[in-house]
N, C-alpha and C. Protein backbone atom coordinates (compact mmCIF):
# COMPACT_ATOMS: atom_id res chain seq x y z
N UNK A 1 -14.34 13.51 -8.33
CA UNK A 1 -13.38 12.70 -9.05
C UNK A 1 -12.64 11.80 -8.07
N UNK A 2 -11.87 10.79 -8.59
CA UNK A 2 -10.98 9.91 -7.84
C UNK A 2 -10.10 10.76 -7.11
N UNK A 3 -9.90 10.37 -5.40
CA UNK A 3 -9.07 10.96 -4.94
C UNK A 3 -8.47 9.82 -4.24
N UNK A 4 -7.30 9.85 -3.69
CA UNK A 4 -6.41 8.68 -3.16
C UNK A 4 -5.49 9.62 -2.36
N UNK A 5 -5.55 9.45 -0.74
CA UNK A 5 -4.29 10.45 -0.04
C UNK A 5 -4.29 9.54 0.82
N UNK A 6 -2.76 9.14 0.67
CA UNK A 6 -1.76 8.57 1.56
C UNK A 6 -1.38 8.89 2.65
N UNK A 7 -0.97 8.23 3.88
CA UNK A 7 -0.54 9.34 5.09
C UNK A 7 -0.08 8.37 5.99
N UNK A 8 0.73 8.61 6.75
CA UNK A 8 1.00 7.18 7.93
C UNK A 8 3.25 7.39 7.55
N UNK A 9 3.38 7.95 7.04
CA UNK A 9 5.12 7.34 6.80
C UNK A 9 5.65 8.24 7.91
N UNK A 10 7.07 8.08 7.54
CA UNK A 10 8.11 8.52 8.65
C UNK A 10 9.24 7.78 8.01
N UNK A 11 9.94 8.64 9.39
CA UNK A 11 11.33 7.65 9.52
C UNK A 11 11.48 6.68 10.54
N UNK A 12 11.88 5.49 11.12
CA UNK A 12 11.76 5.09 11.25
C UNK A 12 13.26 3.84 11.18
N UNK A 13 13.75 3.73 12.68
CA UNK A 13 15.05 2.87 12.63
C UNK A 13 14.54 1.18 12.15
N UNK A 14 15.52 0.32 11.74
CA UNK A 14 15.53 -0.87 11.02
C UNK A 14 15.08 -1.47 12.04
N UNK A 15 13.91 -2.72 12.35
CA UNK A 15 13.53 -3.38 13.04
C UNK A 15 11.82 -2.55 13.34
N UNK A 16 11.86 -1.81 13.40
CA UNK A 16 10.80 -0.82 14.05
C UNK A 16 8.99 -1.53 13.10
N UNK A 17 8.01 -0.27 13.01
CA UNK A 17 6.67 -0.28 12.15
C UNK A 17 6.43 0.85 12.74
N UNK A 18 5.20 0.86 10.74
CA UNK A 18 4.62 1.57 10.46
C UNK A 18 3.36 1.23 10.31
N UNK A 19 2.19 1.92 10.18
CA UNK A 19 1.20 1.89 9.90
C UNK A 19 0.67 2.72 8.25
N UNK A 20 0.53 2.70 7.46
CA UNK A 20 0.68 3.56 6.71
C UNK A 20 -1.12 3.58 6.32
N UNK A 21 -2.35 4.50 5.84
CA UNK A 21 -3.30 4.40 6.01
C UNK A 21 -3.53 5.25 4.27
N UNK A 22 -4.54 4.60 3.90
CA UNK A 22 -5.05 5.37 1.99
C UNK A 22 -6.40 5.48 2.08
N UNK A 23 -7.07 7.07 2.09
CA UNK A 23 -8.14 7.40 2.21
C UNK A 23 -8.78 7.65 0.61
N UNK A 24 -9.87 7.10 0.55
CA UNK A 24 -10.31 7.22 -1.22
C UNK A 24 -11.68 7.92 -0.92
N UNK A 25 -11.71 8.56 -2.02
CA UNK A 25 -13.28 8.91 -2.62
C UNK A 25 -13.31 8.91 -3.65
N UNK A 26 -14.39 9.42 -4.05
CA UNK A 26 -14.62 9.76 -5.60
C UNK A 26 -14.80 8.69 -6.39
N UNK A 27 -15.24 7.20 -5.81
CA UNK A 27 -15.77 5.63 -6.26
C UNK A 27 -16.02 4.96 -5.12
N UNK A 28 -16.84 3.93 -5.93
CA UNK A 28 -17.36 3.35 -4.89
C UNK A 28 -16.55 2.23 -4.41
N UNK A 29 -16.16 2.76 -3.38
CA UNK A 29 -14.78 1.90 -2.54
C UNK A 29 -14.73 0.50 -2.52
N UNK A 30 -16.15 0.19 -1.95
CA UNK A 30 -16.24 -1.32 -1.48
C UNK A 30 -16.71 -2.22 -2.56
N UNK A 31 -16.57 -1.98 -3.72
CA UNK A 31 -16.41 -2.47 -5.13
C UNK A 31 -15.38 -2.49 -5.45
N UNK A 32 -14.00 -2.32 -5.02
CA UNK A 32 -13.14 -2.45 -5.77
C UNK A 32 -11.93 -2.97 -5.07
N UNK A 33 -11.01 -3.91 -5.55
CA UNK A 33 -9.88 -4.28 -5.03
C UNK A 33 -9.06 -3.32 -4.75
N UNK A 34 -8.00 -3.56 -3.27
CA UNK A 34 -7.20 -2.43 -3.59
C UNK A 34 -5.41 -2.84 -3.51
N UNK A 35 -4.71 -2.29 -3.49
CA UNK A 35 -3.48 -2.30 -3.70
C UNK A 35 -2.54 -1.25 -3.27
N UNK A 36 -1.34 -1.83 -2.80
CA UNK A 36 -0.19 -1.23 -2.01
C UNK A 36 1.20 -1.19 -3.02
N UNK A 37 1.33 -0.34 -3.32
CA UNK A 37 2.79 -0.07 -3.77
C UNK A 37 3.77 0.55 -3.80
N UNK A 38 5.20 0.62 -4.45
CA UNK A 38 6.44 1.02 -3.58
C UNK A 38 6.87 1.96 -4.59
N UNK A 39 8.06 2.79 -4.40
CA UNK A 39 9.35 3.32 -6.09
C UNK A 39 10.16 3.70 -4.91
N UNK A 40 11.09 3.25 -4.55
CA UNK A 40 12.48 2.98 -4.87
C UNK A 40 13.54 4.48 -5.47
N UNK A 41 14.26 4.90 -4.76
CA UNK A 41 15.05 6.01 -5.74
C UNK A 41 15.35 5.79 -7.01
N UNK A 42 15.01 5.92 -8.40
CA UNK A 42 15.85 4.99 -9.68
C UNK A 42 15.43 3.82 -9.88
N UNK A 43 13.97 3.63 -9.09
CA UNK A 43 13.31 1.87 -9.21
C UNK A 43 12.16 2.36 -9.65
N UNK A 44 11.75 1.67 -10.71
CA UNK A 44 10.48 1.84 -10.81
C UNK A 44 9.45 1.09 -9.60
N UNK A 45 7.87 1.90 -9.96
CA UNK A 45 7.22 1.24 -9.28
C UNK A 45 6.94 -0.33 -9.47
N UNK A 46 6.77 -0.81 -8.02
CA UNK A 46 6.68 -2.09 -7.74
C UNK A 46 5.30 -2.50 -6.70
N UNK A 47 4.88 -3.65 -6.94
CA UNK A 47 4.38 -3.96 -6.42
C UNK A 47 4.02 -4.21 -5.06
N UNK A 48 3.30 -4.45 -3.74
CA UNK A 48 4.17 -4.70 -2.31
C UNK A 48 2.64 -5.53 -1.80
N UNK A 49 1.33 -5.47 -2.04
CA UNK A 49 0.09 -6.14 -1.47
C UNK A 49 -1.11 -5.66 -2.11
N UNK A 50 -2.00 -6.75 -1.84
CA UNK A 50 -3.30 -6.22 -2.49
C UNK A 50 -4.58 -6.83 -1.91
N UNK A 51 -5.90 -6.66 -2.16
CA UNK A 51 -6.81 -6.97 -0.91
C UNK A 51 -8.00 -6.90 -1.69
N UNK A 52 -9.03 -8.00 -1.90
CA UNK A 52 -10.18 -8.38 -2.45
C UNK A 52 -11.45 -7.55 -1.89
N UNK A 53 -12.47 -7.06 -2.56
CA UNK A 53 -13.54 -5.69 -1.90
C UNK A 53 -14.06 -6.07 -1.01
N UNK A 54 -13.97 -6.97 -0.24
CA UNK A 54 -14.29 -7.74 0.83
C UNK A 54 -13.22 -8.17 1.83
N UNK A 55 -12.08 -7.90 1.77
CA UNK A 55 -11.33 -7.75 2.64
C UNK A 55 -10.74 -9.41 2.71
N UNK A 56 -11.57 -10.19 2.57
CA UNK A 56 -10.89 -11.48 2.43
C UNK A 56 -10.03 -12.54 2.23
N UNK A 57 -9.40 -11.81 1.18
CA UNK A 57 -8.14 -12.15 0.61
C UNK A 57 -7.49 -11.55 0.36
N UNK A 58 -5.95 -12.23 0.57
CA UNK A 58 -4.99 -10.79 0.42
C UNK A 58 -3.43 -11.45 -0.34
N UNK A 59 -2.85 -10.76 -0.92
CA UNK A 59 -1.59 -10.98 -2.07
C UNK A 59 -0.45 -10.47 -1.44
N UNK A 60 0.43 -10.93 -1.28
CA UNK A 60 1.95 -10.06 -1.08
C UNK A 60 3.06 -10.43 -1.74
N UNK A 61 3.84 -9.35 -2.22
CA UNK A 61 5.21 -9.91 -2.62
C UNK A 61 6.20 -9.95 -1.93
N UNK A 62 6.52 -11.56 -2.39
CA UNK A 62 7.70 -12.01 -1.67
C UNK A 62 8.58 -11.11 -0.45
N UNK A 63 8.77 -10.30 -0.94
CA UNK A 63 9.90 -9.45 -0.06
C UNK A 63 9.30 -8.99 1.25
N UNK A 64 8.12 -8.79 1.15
CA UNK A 64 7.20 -8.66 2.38
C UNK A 64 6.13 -9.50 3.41
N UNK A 65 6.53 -10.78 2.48
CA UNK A 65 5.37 -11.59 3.17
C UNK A 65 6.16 -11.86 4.51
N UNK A 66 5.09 -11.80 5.00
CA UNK A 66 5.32 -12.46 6.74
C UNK A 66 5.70 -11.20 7.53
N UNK A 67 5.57 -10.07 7.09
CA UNK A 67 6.23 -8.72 8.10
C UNK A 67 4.92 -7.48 7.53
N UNK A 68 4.40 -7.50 6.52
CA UNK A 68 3.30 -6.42 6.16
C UNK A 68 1.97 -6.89 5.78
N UNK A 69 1.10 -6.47 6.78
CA UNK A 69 -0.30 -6.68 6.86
C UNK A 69 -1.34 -5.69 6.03
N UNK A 70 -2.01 -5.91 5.08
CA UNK A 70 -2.72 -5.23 4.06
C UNK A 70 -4.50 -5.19 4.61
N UNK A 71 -5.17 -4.52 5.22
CA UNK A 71 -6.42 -4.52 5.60
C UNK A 71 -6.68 -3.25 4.64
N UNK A 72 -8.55 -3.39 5.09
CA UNK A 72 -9.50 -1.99 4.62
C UNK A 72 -11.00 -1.93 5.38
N UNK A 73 -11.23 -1.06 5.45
CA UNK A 73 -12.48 -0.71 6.52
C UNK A 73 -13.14 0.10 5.59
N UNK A 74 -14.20 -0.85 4.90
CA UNK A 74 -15.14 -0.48 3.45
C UNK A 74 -16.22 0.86 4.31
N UNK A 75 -16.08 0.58 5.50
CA UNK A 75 -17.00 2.21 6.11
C UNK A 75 -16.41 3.14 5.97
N UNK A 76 -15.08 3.11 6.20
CA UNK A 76 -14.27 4.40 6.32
C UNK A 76 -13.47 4.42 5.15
N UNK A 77 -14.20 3.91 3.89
CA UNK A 77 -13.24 3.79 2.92
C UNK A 77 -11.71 4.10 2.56
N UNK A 78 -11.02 3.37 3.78
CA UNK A 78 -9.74 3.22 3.60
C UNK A 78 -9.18 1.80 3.72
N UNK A 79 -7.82 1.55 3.06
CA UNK A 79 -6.66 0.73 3.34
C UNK A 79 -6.01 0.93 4.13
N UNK A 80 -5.57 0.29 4.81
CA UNK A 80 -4.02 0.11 5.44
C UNK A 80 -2.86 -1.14 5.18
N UNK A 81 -2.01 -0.40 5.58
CA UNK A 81 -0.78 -1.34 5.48
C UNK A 81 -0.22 -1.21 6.72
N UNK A 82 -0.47 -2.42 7.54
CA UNK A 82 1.06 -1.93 8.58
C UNK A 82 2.17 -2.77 8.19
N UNK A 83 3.37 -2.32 8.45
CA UNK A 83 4.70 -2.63 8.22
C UNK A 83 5.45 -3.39 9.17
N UNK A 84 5.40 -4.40 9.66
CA UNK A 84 6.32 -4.95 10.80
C UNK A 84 7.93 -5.20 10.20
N UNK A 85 8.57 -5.20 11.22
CA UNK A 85 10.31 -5.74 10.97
C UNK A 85 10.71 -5.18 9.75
N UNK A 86 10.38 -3.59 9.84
CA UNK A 86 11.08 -2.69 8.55
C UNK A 86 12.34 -2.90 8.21
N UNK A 87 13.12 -2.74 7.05
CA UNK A 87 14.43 -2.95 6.74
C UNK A 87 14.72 -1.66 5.98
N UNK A 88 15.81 -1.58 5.48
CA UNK A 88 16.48 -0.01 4.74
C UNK A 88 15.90 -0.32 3.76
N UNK A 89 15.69 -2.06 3.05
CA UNK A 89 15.48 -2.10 1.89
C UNK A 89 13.61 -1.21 1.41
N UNK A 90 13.10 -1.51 2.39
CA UNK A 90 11.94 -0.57 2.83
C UNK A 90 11.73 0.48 2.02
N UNK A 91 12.92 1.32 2.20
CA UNK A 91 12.63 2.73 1.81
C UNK A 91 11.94 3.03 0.18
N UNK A 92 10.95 3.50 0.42
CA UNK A 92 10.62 4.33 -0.55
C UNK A 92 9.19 5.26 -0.27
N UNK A 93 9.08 5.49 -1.75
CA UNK A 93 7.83 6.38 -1.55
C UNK A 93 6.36 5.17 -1.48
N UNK A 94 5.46 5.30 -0.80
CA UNK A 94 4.33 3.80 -0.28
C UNK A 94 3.52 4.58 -1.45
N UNK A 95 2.48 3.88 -2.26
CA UNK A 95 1.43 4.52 -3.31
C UNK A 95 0.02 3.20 -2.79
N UNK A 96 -1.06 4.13 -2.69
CA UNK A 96 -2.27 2.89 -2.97
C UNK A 96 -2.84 3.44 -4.33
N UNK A 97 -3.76 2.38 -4.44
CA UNK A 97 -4.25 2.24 -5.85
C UNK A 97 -5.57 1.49 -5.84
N UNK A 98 -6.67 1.67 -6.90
CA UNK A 98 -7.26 0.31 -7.20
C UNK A 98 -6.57 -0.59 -7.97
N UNK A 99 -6.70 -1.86 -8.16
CA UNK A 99 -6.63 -2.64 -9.10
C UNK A 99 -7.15 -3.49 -9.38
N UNK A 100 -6.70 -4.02 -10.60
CA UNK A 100 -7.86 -5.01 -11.64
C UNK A 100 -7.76 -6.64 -11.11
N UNK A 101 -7.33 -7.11 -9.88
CA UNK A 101 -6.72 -7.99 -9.63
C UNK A 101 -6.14 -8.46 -8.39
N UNK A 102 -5.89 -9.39 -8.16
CA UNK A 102 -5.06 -9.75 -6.92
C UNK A 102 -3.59 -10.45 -7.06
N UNK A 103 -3.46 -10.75 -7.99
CA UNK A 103 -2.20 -11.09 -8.41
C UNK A 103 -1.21 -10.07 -8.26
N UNK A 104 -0.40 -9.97 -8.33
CA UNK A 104 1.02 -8.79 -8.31
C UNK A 104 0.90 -8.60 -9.70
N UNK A 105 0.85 -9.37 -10.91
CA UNK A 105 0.80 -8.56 -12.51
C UNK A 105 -0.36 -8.11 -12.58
N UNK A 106 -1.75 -7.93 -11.62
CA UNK A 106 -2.55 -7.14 -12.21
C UNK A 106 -2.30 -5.96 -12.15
N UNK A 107 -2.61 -4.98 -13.44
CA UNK A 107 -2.63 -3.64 -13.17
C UNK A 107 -3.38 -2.85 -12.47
N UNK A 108 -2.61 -2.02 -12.29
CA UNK A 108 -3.33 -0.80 -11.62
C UNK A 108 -4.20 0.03 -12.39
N UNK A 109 -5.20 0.68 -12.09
CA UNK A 109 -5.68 2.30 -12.40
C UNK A 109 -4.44 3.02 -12.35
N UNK A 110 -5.57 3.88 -13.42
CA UNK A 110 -4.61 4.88 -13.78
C UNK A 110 -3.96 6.18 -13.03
N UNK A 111 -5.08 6.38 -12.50
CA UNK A 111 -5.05 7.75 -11.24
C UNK A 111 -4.10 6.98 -10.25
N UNK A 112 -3.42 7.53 -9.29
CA UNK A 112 -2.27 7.97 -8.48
C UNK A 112 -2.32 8.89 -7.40
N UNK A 113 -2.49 8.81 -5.96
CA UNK A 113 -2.33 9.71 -4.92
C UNK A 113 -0.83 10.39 -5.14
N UNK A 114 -0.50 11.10 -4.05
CA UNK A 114 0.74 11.44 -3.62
C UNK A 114 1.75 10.78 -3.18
N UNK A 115 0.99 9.72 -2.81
CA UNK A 115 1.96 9.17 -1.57
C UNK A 115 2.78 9.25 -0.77
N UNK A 116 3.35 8.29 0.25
CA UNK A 116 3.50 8.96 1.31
C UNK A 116 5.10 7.93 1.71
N UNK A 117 5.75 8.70 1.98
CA UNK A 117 7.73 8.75 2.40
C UNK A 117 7.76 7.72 3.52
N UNK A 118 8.51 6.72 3.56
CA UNK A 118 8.99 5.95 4.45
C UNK A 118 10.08 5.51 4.17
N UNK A 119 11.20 5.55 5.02
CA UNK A 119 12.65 6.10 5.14
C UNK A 119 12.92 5.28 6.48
N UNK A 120 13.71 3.82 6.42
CA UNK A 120 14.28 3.05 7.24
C UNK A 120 15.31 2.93 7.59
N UNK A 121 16.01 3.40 8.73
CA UNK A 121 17.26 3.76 8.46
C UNK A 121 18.05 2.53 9.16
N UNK A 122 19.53 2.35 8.73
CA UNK A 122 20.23 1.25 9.40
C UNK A 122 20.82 1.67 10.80
């Protein structure tokens, strides 16, 4: 079945990076777009990057462009995100995903890893 495990967070002072890394199985990886997303204490989930099955193209929202880099290594069927020039606003729980899209309104699949805690402190 679909599996999705997150791993790469921390804490981490304001200015600093992360690397954050999403290992998949259970589909065939390099068929499918993938996607980076956030929740916030009391925020719903949000959007944060996304990346064409070819690695080619890539989406970010606003709040992150120019500081978080969205790759994937279709051998090792994973994503990454690294995080440059973290801020508090940062904090939350990181989620990957497939999705239907590259836009920020495309949806996601339905399935859901764990994801993984990143906590920026001032």
């Amino acid at each position: 079945q679909v599996k999705l495990v997150e791993s790469g967070g921390g804490l981490v002072q304001a200015g600093g990076s992360l690397r954050l890394s999403c290992a998949a199985s259970g589909f065939t990886f390099g068929g499918y777009y993938m996607g980076w997303f956030r929740q916030a204490p009391g925020k719903e989930r949000e959007f944060v990057a996304s990346i064409i099955h070819t690695g080619s193209d890539t989406n970010y929202a606003d709040s992150v462009k120019g500081r978080f880099t969205i790759s994937r290594d279709n051998a090792k069927n994973t994503v990454y995100l690294q995080m440059n020039s973290l801020k508090p606003e940062d904090t939350a729980v990181y989620y990957c995903n497939r999705v239907y899209g590259l836009g920020a309104s495309a949806p996601p699949y339905d399935y859901w890893g764990q994801g993984t805690q990143v906590t920026v402190s001032s």
